[in-house]
C-alpha atoms as a PDB file:
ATOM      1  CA  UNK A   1     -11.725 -17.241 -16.146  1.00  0.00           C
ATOM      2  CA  UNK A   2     -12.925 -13.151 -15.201  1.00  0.00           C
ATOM      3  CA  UNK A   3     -10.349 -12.305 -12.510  1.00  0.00           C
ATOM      4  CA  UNK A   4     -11.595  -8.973 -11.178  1.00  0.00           C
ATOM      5  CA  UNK A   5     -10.257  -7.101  -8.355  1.00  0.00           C
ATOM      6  CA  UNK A   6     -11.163  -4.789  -6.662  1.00  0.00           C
ATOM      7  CA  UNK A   7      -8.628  -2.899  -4.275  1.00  0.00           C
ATOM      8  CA  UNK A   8      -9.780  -0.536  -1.648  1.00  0.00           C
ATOM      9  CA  UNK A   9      -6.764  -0.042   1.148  1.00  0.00           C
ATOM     10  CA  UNK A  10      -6.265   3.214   3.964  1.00  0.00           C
ATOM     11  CA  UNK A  11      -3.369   4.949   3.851  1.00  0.00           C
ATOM     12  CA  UNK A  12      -2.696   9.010   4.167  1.00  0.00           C
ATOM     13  CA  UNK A  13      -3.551  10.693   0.931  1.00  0.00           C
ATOM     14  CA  UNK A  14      -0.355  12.631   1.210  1.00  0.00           C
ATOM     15  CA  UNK A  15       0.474  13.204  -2.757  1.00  0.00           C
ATOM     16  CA  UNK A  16      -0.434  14.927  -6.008  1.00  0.00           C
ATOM     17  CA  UNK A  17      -1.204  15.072  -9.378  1.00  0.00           C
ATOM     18  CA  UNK A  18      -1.944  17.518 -12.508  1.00  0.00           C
ATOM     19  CA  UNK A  19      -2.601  21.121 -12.024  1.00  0.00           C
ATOM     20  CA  UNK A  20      -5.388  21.063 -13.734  1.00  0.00           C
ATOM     21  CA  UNK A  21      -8.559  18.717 -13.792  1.00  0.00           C
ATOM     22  CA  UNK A  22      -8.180  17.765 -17.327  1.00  0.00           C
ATOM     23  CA  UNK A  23      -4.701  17.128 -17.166  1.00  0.00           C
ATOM     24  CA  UNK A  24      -4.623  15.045 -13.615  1.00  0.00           C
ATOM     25  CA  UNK A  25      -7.063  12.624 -15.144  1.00  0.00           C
ATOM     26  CA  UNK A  26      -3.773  11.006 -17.241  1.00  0.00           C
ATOM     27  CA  UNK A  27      -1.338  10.676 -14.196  1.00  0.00           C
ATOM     28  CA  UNK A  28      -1.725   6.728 -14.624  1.00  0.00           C
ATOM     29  CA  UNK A  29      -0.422   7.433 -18.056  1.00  0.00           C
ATOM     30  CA  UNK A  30       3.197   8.212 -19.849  1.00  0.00           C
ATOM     31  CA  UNK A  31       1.629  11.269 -22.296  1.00  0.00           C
ATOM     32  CA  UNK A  32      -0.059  11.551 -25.476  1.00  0.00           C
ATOM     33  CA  UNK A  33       2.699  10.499 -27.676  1.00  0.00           C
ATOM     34  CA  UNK A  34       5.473  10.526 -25.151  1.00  0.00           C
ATOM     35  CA  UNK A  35       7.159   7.008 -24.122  1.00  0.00           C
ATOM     36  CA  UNK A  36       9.072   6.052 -21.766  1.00  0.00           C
ATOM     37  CA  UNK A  37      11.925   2.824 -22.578  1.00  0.00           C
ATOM     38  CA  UNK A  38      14.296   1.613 -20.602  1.00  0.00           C
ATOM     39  CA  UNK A  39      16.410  -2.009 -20.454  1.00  0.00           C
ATOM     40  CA  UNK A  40      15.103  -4.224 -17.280  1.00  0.00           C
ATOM     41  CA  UNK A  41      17.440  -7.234 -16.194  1.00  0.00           C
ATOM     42  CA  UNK A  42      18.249 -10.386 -18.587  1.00  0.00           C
ATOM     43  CA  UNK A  43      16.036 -13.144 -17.064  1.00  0.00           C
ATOM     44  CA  UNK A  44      17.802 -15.587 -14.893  1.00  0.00           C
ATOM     45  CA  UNK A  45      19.087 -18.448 -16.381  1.00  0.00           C
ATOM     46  CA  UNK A  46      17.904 -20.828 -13.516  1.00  0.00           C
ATOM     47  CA  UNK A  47      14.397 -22.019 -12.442  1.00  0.00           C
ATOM     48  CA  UNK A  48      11.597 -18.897 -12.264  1.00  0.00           C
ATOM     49  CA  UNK A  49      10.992 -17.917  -8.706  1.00  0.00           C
ATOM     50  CA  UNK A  50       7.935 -18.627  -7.181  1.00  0.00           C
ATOM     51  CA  UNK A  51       5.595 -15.320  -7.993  1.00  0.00           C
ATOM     52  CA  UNK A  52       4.796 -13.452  -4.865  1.00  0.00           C
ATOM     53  CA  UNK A  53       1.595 -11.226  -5.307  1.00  0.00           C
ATOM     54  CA  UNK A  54       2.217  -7.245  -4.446  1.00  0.00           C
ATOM     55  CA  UNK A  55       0.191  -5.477  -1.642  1.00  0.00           C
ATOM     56  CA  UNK A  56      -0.733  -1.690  -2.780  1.00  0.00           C
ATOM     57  CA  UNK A  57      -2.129   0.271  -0.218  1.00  0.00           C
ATOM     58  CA  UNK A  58      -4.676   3.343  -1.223  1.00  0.00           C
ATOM     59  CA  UNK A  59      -6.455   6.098   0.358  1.00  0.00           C
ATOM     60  CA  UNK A  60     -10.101   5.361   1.767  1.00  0.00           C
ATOM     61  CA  UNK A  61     -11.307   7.501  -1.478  1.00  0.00           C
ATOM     62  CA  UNK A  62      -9.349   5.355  -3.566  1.00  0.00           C
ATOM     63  CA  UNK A  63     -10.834   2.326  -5.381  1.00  0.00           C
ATOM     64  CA  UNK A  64      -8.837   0.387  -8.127  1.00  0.00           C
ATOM     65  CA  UNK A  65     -10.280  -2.159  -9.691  1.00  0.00           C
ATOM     66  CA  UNK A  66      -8.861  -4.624 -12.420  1.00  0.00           C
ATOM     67  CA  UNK A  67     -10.905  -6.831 -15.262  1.00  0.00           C
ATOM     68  CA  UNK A  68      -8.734  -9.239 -16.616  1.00  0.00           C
ATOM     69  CA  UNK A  69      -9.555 -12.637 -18.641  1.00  0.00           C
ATOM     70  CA  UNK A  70      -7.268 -15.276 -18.282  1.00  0.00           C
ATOM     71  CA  UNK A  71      -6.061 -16.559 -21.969  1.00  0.00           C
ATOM     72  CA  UNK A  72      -4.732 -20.089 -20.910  1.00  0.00           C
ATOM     73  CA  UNK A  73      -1.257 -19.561 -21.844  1.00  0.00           C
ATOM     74  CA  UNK A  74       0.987 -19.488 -18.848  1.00  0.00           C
ATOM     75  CA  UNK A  75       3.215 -16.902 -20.323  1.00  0.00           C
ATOM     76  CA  UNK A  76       1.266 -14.395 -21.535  1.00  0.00           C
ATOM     77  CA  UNK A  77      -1.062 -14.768 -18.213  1.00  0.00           C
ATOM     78  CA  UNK A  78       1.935 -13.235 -16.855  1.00  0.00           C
ATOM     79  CA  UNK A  79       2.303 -10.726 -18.859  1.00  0.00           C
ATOM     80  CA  UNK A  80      -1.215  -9.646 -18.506  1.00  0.00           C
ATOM     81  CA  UNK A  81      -0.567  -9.997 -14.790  1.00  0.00           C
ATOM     82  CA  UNK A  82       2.123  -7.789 -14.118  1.00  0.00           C
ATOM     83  CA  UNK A  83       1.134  -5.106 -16.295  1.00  0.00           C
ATOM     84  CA  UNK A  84      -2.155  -5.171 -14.223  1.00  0.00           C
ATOM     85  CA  UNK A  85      -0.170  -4.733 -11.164  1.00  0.00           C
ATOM     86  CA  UNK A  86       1.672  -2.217 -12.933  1.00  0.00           C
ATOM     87  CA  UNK A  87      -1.971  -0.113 -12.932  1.00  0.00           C
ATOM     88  CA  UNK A  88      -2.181  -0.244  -9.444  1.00  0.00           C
ATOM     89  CA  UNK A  89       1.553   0.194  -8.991  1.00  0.00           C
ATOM     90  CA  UNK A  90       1.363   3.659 -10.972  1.00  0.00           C
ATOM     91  CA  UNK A  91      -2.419   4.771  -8.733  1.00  0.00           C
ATOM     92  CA  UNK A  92      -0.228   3.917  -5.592  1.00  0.00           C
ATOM     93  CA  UNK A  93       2.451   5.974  -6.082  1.00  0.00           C
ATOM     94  CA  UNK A  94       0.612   9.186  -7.133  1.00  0.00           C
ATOM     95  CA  UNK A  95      -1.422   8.960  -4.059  1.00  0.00           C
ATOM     96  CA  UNK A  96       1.354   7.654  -1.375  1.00  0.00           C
ATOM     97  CA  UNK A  97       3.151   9.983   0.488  1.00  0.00           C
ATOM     98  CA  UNK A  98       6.167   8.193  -0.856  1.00  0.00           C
ATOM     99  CA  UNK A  99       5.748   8.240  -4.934  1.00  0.00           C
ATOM    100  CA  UNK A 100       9.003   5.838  -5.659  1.00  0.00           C
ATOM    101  CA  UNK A 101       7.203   2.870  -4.008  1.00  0.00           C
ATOM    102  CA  UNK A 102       8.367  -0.449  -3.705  1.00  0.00           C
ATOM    103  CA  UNK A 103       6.123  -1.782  -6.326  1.00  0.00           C
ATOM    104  CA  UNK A 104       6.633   1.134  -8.861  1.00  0.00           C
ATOM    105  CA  UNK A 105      10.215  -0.417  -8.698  1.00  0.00           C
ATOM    106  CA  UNK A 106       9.060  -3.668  -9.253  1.00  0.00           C
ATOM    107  CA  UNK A 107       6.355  -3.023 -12.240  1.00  0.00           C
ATOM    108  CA  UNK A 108       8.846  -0.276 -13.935  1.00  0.00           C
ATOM    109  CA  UNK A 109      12.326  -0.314 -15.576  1.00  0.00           C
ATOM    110  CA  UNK A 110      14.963   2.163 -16.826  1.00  0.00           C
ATOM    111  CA  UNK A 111      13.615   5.085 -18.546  1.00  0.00           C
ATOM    112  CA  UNK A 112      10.096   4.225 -18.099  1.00  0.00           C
ATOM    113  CA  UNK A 113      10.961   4.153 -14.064  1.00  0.00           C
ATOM    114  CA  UNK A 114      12.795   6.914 -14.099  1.00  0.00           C
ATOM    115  CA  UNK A 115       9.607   9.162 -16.098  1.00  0.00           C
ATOM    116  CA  UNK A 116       7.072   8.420 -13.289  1.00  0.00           C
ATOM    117  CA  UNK A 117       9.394   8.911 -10.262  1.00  0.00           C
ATOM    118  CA  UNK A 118      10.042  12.101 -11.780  1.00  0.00           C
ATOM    119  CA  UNK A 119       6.260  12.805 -12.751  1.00  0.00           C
ATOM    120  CA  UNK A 120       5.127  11.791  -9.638  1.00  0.00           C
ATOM    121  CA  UNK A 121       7.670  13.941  -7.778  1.00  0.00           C
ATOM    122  CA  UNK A 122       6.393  17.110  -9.777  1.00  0.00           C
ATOM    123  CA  UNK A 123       3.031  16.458  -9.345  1.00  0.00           C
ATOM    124  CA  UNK A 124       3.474  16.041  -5.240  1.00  0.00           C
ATOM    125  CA  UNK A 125       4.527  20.115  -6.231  1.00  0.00           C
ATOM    126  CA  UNK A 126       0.892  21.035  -7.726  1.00  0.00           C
ATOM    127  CA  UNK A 127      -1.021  20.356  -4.007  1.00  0.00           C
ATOM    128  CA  UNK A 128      -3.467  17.899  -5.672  1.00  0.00           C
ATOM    129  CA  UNK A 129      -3.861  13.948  -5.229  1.00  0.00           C
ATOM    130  CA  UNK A 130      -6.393  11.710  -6.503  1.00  0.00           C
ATOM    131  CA  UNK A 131      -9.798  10.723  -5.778  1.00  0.00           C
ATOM    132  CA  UNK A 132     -12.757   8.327  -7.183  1.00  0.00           C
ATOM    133  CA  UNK A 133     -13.033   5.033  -8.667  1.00  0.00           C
ATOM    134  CA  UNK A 134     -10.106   3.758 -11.213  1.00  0.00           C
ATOM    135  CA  UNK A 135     -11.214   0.530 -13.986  1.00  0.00           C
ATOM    136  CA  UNK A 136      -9.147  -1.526 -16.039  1.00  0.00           C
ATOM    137  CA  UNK A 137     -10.346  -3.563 -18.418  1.00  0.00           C
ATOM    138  CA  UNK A 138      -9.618  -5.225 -21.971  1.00  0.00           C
ATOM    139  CA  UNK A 139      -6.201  -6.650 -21.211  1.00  0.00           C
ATOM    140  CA  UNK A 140      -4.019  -8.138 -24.479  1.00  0.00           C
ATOM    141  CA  UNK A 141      -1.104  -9.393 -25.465  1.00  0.00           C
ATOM    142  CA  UNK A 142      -0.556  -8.332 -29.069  1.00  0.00           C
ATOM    143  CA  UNK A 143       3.295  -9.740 -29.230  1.00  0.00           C
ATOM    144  CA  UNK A 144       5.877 -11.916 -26.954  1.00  0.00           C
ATOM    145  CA  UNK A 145       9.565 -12.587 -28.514  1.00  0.00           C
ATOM    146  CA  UNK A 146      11.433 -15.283 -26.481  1.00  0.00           C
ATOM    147  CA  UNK A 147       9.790 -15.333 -23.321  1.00  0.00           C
ATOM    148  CA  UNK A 148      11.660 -12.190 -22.423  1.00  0.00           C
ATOM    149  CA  UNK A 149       9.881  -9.236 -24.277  1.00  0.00           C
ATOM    150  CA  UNK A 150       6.371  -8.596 -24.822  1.00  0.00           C
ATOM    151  CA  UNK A 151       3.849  -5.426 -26.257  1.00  0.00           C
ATOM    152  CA  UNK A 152       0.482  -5.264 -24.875  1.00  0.00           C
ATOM    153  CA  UNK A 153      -2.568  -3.356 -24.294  1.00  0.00           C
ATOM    154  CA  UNK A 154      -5.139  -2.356 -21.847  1.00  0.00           C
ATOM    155  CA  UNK A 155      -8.175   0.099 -21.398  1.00  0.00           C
ATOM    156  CA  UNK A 156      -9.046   2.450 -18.395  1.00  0.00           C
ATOM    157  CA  UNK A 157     -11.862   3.970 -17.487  1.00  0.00           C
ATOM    158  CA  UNK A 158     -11.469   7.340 -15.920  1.00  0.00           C
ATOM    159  CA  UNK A 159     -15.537   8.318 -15.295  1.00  0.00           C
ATOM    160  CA  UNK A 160     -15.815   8.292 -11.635  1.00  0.00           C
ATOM    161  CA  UNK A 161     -12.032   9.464 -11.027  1.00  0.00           C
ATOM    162  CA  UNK A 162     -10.985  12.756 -10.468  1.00  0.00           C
ATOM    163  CA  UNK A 163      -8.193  15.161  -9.212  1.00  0.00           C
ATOM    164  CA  UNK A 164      -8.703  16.483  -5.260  1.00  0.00           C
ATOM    165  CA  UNK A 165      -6.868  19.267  -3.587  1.00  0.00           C
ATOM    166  CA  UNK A 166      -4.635  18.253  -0.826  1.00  0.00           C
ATOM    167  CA  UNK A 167      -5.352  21.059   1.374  1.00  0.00           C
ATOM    168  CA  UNK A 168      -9.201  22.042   0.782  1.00  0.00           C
ATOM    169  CA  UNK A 169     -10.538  18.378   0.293  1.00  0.00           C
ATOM    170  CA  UNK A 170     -12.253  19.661  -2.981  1.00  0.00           C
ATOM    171  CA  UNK A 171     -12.749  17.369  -5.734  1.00  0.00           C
ATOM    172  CA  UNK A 172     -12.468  18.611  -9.022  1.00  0.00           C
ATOM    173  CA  UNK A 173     -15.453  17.228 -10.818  1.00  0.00           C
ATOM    174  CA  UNK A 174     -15.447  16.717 -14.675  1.00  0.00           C
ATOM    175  CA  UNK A 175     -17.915  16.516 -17.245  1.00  0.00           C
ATOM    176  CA  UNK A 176     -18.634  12.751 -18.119  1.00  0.00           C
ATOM    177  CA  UNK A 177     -17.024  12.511 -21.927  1.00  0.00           C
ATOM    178  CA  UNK A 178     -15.702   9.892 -24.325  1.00  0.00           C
ATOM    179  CA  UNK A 179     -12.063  11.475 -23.098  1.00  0.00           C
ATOM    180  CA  UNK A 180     -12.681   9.131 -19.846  1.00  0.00           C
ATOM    181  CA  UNK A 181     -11.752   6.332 -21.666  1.00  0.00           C
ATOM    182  CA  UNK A 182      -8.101   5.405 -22.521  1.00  0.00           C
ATOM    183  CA  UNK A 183      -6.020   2.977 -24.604  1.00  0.00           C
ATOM    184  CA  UNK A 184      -2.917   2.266 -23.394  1.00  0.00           C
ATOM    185  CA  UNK A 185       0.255   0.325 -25.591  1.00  0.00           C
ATOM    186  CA  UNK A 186       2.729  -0.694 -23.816  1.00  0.00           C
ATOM    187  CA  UNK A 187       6.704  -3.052 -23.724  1.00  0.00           C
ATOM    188  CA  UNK A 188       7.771  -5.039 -21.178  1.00  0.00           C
ATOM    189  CA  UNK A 189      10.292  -7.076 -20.379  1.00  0.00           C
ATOM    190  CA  UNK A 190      10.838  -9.820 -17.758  1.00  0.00           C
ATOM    191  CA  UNK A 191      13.385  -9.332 -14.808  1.00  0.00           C
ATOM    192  CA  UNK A 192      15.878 -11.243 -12.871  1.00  0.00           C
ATOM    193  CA  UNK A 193      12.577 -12.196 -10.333  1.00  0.00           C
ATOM    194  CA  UNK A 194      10.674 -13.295 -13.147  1.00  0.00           C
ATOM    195  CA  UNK A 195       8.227  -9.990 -12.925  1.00  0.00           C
ATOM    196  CA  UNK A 196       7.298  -8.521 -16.234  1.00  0.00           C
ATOM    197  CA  UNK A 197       8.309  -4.554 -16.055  1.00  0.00           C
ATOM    198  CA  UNK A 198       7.037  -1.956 -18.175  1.00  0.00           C
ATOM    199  CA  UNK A 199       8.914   0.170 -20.238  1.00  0.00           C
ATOM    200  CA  UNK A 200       7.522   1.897 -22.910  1.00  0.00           C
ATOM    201  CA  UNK A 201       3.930   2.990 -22.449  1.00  0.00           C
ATOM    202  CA  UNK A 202       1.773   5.552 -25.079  1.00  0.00           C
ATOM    203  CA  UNK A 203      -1.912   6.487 -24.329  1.00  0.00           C
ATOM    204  CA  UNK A 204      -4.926   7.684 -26.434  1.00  0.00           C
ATOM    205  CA  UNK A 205      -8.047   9.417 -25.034  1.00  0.00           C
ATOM    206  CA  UNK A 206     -11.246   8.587 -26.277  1.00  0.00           C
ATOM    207  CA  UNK A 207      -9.990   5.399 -28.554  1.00  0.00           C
ATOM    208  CA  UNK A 208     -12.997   3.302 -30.110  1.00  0.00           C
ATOM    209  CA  UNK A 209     -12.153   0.062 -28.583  1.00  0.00           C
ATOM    210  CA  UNK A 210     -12.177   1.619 -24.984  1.00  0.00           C
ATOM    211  CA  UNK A 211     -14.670   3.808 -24.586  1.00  0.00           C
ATOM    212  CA  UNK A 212     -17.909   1.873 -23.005  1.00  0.00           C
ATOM    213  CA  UNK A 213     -21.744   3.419 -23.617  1.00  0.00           C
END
């Protein structure tokens, strides 16, 4: 089963990213070889609540979209799941005009939550927000331990996204390159609701098994 999304939602475009082009094209990432780890919630030890999907709202300019393959395994379905939202979550908040959303506190914990509510906050700083078309594709689980931890990975495509100034409108256009396309590694851990947060992410430009012809 292919379930692809696309998400295309109006809000004001009242937020910021990188200071420069180069650099705003990883704010849906944690840094090169920085991480961010934290400790969610022990899961609940009484029946899993009913999973209520998220509703991310975006710019007009804005459009996220998500490939994801079902595996047939319940749990790690959910994994893959949540750390989809947790793409969207991240695009959200670095283009709301309130970066510690509601669903970056759902789809984050601990340190990791605490890394993008600060980078977000800094970036709101630099006058520049986002702009373009966002893809995420190639979704695994490589590891679960006990239903309640979990490592995974996932590609984006960055090739029709790019950083925008605030103030002027202008979009700051980069040259197409194999840099446009990330790998992302990444722990999560299931919460009291039953939602899989992340919290430790890496990322690697240009990584063989992402980048598309």
């Amino acid at each position: 089963m292919n379930a692809t999304a696309a998400v295309k939602r109006r809000t004001v475009p009242v937020a910021s990213a990188l200071a420069t082009t180069a650099a705003l094209l990883l704010t849906a990432c944690a840094g090169g070889d920085d991480s961010s780890e934290g400790n969610s919630k022990p899961p609940s030890a009484s029946a899993s609540p009913v999973h209520t999907a998220p509703n991310f709202d975006f710019p007009s300019d804005i459009t996220v979209t998500v490939d994801r393959q079902s595996t047939g395994n319940a749990t790690r379905d959910a994994i893959l799941r949540d750390v989809a939202y947790s793409t969207q979550a991240n695009i959200e908040a670095f283009t709301s005009d309130n970066g510690r959303t509601a669903n970056l506190d759902r789809y984050f914990a601990g340190q990791a939550l605490t890394y993008w509510s600060q980078r977000v906050a800094t970036l709101k700083k630099d006058g520049l927000t986002l702009t373009g078309d966002y893809l995420y594709y190639d979704f695994k689980v490589t590891d679960v331990t006990n239903g309640k931890t979990a490592a995974a990975r996932y590609c984006e495509d960055q090739g029709k996204a790019y950083g925008k100034e605030i103030k002027t409108g202008k979009v700051l256009h980069t040259k197409p390159s194999d840099n446009d396309f990330i790998l992302y590694t990444l722990q999560a851990a299931k919460d009291s609701r039953g939602d899989w947060q992340v919290t430790q992410q890496h990322w690697k430009r240009a990584d063989a098994s992402c980048v598309r012809g």
